[in-house]
PDB file of N, CA and C in Angstrom:
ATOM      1  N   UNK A   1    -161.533-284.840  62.779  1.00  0.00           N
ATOM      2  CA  UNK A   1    -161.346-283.442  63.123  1.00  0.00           C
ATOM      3  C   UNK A   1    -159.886-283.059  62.927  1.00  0.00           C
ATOM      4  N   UNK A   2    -159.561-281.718  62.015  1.00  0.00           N
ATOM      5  CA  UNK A   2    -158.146-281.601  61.785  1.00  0.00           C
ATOM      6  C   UNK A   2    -157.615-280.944  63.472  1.00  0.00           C
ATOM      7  N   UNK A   3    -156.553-281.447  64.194  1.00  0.00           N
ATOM      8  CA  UNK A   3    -156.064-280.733  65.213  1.00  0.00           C
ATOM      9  C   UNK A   3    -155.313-280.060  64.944  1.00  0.00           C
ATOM     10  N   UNK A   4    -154.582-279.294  63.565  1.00  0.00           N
ATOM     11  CA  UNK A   4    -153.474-278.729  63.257  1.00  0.00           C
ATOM     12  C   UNK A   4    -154.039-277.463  63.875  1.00  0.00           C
ATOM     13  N   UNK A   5    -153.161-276.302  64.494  1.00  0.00           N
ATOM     14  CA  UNK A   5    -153.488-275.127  65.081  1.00  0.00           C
ATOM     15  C   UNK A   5    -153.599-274.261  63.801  1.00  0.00           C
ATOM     16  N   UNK A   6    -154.161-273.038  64.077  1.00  0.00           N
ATOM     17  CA  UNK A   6    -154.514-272.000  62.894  1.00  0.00           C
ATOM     18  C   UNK A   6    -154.420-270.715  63.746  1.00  0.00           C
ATOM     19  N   UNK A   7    -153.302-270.184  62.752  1.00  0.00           N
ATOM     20  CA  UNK A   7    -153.017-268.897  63.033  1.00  0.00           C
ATOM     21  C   UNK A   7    -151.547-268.816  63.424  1.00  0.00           C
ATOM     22  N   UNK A   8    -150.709-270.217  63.420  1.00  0.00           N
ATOM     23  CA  UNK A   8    -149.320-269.960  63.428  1.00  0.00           C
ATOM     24  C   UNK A   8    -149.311-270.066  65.216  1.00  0.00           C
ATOM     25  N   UNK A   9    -149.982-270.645  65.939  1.00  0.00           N
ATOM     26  CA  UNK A   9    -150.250-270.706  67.501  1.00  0.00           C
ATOM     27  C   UNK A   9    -148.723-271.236  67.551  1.00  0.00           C
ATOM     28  N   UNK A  10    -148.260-272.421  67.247  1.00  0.00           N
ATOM     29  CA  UNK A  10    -146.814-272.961  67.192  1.00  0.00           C
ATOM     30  C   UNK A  10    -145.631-272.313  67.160  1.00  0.00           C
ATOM     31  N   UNK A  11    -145.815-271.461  66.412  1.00  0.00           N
ATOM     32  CA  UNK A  11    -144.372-270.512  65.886  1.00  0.00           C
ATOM     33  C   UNK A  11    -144.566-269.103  66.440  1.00  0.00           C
ATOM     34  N   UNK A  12    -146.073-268.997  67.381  1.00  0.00           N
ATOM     35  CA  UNK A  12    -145.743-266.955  67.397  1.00  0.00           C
ATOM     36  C   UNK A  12    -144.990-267.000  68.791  1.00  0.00           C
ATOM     37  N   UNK A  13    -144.075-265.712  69.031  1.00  0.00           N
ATOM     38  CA  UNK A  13    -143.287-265.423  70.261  1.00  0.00           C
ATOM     39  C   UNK A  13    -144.264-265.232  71.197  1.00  0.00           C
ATOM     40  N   UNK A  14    -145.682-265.009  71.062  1.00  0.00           N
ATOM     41  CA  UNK A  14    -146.296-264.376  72.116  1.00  0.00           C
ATOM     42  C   UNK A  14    -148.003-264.226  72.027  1.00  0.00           C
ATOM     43  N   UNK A  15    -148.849-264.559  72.902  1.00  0.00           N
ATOM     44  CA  UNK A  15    -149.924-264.326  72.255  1.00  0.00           C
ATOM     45  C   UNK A  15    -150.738-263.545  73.269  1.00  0.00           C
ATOM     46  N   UNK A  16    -151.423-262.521  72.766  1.00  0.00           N
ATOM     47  CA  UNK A  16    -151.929-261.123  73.350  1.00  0.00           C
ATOM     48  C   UNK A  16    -153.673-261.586  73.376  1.00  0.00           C
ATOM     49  N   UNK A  17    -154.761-261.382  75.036  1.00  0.00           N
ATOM     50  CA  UNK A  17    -156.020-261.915  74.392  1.00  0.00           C
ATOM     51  C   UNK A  17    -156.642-260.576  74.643  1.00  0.00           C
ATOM     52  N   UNK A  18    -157.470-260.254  74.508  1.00  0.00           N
ATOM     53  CA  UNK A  18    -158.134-258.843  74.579  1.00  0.00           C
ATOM     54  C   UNK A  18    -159.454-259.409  75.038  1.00  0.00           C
ATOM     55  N   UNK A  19    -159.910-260.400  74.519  1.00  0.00           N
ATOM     56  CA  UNK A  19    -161.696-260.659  74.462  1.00  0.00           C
ATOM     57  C   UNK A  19    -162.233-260.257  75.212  1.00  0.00           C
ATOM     58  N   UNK A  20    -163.402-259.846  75.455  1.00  0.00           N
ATOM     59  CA  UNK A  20    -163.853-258.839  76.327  1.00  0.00           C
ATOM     60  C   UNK A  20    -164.916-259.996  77.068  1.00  0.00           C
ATOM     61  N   UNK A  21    -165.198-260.774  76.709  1.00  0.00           N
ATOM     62  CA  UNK A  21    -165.795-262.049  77.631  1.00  0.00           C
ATOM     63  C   UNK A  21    -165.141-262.899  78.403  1.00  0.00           C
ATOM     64  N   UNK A  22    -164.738-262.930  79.207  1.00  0.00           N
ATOM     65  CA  UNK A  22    -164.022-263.849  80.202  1.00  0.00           C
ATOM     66  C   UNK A  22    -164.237-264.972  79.922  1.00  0.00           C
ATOM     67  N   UNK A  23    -165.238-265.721  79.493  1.00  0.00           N
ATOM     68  CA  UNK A  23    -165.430-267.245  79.815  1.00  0.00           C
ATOM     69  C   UNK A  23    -164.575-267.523  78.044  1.00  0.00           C
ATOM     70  N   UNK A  24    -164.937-266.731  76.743  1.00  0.00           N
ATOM     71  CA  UNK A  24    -164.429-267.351  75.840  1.00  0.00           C
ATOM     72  C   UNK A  24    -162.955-266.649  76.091  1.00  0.00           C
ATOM     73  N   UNK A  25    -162.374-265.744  76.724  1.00  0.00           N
ATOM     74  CA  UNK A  25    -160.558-265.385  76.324  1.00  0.00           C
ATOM     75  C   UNK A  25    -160.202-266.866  77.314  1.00  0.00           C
ATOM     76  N   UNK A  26    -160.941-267.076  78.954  1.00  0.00           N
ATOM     77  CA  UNK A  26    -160.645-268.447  79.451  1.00  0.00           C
ATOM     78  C   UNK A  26    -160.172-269.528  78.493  1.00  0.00           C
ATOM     79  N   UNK A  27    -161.073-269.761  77.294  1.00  0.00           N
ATOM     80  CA  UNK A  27    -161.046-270.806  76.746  1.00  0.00           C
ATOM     81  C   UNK A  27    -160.629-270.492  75.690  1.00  0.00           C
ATOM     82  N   UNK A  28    -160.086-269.763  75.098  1.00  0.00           N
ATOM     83  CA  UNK A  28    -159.185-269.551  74.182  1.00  0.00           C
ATOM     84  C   UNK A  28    -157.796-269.792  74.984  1.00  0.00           C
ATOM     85  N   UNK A  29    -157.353-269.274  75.654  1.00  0.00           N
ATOM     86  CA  UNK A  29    -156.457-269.405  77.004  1.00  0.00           C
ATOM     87  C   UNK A  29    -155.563-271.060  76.553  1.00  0.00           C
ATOM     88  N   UNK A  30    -157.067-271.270  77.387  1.00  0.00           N
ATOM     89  CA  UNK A  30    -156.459-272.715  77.487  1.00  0.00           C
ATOM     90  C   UNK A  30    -156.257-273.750  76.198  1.00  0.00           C
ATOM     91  N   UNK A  31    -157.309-273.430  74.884  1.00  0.00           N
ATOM     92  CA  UNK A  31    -156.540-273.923  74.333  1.00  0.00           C
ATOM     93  C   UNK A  31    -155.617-273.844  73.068  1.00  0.00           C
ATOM     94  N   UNK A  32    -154.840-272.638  73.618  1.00  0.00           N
ATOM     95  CA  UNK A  32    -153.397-272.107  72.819  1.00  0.00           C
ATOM     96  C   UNK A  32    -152.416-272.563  73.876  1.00  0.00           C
ATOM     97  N   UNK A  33    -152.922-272.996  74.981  1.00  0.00           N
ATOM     98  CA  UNK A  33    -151.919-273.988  76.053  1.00  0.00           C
ATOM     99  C   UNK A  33    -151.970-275.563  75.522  1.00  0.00           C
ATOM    100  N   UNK A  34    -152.964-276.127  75.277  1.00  0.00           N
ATOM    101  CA  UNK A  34    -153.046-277.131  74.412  1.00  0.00           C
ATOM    102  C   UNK A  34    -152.185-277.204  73.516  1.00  0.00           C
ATOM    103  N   UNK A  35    -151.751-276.545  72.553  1.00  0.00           N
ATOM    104  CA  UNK A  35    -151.315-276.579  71.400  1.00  0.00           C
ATOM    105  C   UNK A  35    -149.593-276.084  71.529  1.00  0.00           C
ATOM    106  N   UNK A  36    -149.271-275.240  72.319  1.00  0.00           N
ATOM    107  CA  UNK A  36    -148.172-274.374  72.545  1.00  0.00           C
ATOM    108  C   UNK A  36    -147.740-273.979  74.128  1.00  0.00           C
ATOM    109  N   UNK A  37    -147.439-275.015  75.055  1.00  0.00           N
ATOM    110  CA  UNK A  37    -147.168-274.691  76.394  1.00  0.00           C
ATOM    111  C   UNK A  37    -146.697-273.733  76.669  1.00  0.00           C
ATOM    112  N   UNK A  38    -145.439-273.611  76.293  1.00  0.00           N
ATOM    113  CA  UNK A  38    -144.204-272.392  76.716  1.00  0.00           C
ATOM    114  C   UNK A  38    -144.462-271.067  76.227  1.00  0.00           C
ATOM    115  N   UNK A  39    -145.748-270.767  75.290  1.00  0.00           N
ATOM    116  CA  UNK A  39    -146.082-269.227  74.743  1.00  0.00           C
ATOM    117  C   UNK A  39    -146.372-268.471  75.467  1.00  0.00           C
ATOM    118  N   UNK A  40    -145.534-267.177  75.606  1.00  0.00           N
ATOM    119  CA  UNK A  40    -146.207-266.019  76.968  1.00  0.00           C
ATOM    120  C   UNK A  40    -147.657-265.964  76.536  1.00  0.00           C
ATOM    121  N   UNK A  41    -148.522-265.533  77.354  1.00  0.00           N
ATOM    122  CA  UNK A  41    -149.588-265.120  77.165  1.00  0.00           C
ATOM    123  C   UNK A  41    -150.427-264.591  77.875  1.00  0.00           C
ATOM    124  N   UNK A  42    -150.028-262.598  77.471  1.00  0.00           N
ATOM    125  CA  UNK A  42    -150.945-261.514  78.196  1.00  0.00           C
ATOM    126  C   UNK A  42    -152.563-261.645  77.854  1.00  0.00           C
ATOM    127  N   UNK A  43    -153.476-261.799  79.013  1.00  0.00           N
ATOM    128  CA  UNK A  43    -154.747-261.548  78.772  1.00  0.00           C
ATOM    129  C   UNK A  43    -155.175-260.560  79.672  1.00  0.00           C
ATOM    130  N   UNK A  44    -156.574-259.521  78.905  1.00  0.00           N
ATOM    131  CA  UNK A  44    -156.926-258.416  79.558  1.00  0.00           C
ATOM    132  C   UNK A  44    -157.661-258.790  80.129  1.00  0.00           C
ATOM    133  N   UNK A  45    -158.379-258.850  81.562  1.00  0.00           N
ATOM    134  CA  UNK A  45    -159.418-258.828  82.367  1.00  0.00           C
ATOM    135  C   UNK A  45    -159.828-257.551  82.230  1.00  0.00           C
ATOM    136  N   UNK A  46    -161.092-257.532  81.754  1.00  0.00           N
ATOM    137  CA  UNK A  46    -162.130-256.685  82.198  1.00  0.00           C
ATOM    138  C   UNK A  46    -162.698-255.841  82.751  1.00  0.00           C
ATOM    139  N   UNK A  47    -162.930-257.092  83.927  1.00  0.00           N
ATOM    140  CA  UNK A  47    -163.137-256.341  85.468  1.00  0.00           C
ATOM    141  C   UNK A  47    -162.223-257.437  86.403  1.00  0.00           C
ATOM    142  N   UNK A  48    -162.199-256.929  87.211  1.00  0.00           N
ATOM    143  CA  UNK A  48    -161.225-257.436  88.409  1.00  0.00           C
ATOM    144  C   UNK A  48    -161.694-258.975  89.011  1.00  0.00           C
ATOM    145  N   UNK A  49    -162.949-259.115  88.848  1.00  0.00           N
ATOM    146  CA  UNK A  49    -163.401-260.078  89.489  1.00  0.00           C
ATOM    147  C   UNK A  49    -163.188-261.210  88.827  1.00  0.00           C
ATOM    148  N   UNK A  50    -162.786-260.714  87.359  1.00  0.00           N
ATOM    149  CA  UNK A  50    -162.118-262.466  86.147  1.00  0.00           C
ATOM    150  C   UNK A  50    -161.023-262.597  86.353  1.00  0.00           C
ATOM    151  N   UNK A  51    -160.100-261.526  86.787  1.00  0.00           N
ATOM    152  CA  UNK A  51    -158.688-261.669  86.637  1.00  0.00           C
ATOM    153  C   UNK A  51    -158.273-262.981  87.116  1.00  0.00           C
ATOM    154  N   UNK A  52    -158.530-263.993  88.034  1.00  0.00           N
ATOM    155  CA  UNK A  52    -157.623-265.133  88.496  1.00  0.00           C
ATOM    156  C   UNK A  52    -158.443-265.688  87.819  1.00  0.00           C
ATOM    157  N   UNK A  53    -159.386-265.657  86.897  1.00  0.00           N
ATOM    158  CA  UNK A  53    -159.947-267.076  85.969  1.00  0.00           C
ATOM    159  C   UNK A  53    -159.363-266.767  84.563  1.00  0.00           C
ATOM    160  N   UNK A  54    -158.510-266.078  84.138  1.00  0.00           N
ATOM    161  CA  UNK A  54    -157.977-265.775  83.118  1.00  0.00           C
ATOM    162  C   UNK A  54    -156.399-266.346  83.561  1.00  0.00           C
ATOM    163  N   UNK A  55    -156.052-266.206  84.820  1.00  0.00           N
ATOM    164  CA  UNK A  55    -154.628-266.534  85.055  1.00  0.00           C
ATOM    165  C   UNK A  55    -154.970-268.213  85.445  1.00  0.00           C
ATOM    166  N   UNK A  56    -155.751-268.264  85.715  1.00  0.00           N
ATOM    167  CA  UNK A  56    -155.764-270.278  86.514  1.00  0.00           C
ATOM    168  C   UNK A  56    -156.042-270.731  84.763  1.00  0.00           C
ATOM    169  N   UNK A  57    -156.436-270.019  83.897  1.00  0.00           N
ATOM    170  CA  UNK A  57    -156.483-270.507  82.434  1.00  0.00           C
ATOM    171  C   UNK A  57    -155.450-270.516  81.767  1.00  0.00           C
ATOM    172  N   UNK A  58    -154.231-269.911  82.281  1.00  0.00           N
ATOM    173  CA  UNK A  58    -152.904-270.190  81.993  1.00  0.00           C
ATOM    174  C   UNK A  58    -152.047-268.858  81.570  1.00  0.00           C
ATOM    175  N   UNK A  59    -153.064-267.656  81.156  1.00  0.00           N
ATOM    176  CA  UNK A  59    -152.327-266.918  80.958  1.00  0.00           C
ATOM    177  C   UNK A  59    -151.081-266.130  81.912  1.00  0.00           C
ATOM    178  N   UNK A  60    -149.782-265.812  81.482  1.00  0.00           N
ATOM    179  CA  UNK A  60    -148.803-265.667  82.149  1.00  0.00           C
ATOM    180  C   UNK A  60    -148.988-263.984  83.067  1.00  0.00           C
ATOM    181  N   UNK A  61    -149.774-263.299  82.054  1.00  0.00           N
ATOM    182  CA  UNK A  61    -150.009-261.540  83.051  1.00  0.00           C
ATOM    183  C   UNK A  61    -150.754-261.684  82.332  1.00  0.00           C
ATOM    184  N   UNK A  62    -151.825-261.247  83.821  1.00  0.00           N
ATOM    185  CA  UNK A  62    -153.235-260.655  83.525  1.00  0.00           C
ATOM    186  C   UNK A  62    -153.221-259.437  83.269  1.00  0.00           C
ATOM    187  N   UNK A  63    -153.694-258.115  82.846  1.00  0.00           N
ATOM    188  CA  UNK A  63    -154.156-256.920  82.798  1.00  0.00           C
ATOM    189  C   UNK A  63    -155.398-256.461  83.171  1.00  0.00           C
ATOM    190  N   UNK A  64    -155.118-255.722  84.355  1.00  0.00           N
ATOM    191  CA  UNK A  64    -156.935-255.954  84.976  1.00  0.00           C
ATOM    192  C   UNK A  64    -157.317-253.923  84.450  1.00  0.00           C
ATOM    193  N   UNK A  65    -158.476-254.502  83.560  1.00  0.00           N
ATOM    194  CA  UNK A  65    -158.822-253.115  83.366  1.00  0.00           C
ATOM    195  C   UNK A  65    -159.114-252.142  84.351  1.00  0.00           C
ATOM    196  N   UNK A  66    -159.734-252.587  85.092  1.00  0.00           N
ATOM    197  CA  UNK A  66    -160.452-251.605  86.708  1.00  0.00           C
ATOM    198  C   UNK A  66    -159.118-251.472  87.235  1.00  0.00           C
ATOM    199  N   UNK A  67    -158.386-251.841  87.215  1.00  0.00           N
ATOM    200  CA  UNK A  67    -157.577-251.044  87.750  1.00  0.00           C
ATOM    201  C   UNK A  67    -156.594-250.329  87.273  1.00  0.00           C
ATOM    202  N   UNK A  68    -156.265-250.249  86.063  1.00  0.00           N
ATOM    203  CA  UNK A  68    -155.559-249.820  85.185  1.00  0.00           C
ATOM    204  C   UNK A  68    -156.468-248.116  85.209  1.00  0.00           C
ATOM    205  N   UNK A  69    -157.729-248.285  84.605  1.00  0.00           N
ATOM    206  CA  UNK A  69    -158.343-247.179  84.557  1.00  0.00           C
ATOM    207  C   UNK A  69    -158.423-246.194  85.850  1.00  0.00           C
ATOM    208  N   UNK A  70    -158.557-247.315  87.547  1.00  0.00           N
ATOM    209  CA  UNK A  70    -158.455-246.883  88.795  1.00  0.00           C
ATOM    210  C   UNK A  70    -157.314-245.651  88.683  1.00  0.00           C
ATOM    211  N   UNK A  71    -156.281-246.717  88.375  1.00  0.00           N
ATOM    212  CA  UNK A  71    -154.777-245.775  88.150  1.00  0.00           C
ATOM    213  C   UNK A  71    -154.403-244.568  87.179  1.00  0.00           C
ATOM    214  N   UNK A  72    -155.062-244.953  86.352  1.00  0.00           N
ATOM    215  CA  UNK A  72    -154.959-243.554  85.231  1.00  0.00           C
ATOM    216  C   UNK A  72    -155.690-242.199  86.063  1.00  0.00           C
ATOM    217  N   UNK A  73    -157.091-242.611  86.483  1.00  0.00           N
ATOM    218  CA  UNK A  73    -157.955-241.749  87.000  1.00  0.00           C
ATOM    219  C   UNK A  73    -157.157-241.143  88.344  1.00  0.00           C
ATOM    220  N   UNK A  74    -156.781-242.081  89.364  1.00  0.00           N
ATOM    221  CA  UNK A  74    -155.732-241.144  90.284  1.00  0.00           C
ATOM    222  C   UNK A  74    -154.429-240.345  89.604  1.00  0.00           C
ATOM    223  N   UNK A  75    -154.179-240.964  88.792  1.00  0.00           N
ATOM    224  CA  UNK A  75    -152.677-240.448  88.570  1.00  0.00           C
ATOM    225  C   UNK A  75    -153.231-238.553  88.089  1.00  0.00           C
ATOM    226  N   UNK A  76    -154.580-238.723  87.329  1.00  0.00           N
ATOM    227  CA  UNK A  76    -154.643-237.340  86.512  1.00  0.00           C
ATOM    228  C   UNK A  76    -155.341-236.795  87.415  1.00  0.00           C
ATOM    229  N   UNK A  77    -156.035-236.949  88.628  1.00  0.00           N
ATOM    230  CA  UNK A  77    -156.530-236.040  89.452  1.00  0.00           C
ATOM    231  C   UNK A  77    -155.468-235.774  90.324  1.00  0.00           C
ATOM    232  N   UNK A  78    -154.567-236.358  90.511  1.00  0.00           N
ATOM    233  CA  UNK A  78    -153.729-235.694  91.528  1.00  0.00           C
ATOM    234  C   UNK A  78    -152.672-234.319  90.734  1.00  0.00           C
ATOM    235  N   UNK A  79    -152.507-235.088  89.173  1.00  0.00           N
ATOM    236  CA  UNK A  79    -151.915-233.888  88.455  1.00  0.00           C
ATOM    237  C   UNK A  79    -152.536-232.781  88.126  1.00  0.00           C
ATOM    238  N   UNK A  80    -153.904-232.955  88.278  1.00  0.00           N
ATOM    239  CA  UNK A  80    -155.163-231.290  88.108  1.00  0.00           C
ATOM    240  C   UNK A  80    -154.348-230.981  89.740  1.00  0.00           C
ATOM    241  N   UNK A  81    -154.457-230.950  90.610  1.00  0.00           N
ATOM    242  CA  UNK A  81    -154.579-230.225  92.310  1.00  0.00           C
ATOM    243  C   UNK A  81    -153.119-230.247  92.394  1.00  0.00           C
ATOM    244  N   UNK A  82    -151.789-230.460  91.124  1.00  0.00           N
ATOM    245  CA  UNK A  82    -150.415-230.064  91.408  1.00  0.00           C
ATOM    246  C   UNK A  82    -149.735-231.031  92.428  1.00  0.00           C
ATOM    247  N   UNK A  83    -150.564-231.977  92.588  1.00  0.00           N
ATOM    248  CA  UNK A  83    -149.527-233.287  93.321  1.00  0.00           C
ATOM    249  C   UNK A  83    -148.856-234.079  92.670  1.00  0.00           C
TER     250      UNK A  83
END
């Protein structure tokens, strides 16, 4: 089995996961930690309830969608009623 990484995992400044399945960005996660310890690495959670299985998988900041969207949605109803 070749173990050489693909996609430049070694040399990128940073690696961004989006996957919208928790169990495969998990395991993608972990193994671009395999290959590249010290690489930041933002992954999006979903929903709130993956967020610490995306971070115990190594990524450095989670992005939790539910609440991101939580926050957008307050921020623009309070700007409709002038708060």
């Amino acid at each position: 089995m070749d173990e050489t990484p693909h996609a430049g995992v070694r040399s990128a400044k940073l690696l961004v996961c989006t996957l919208p399945d928790h169990r495969s960005a998990a395991l993608s996660i972990q193994q671009v930690r395999a290959f590249a310890s010290s690489i930041p690495i933002v992954a999006r959670s979903r929903y709130s309830i993956h967020a610490n299985e995306l971070s115990n998988a190594g990524a450095d900041v989670v992005v939790d969608e539910e609440k991101c969207i939580g926050h957008s949605v307050s921020k623009e109803s309070l700007h409709q009623i002038g708060l």
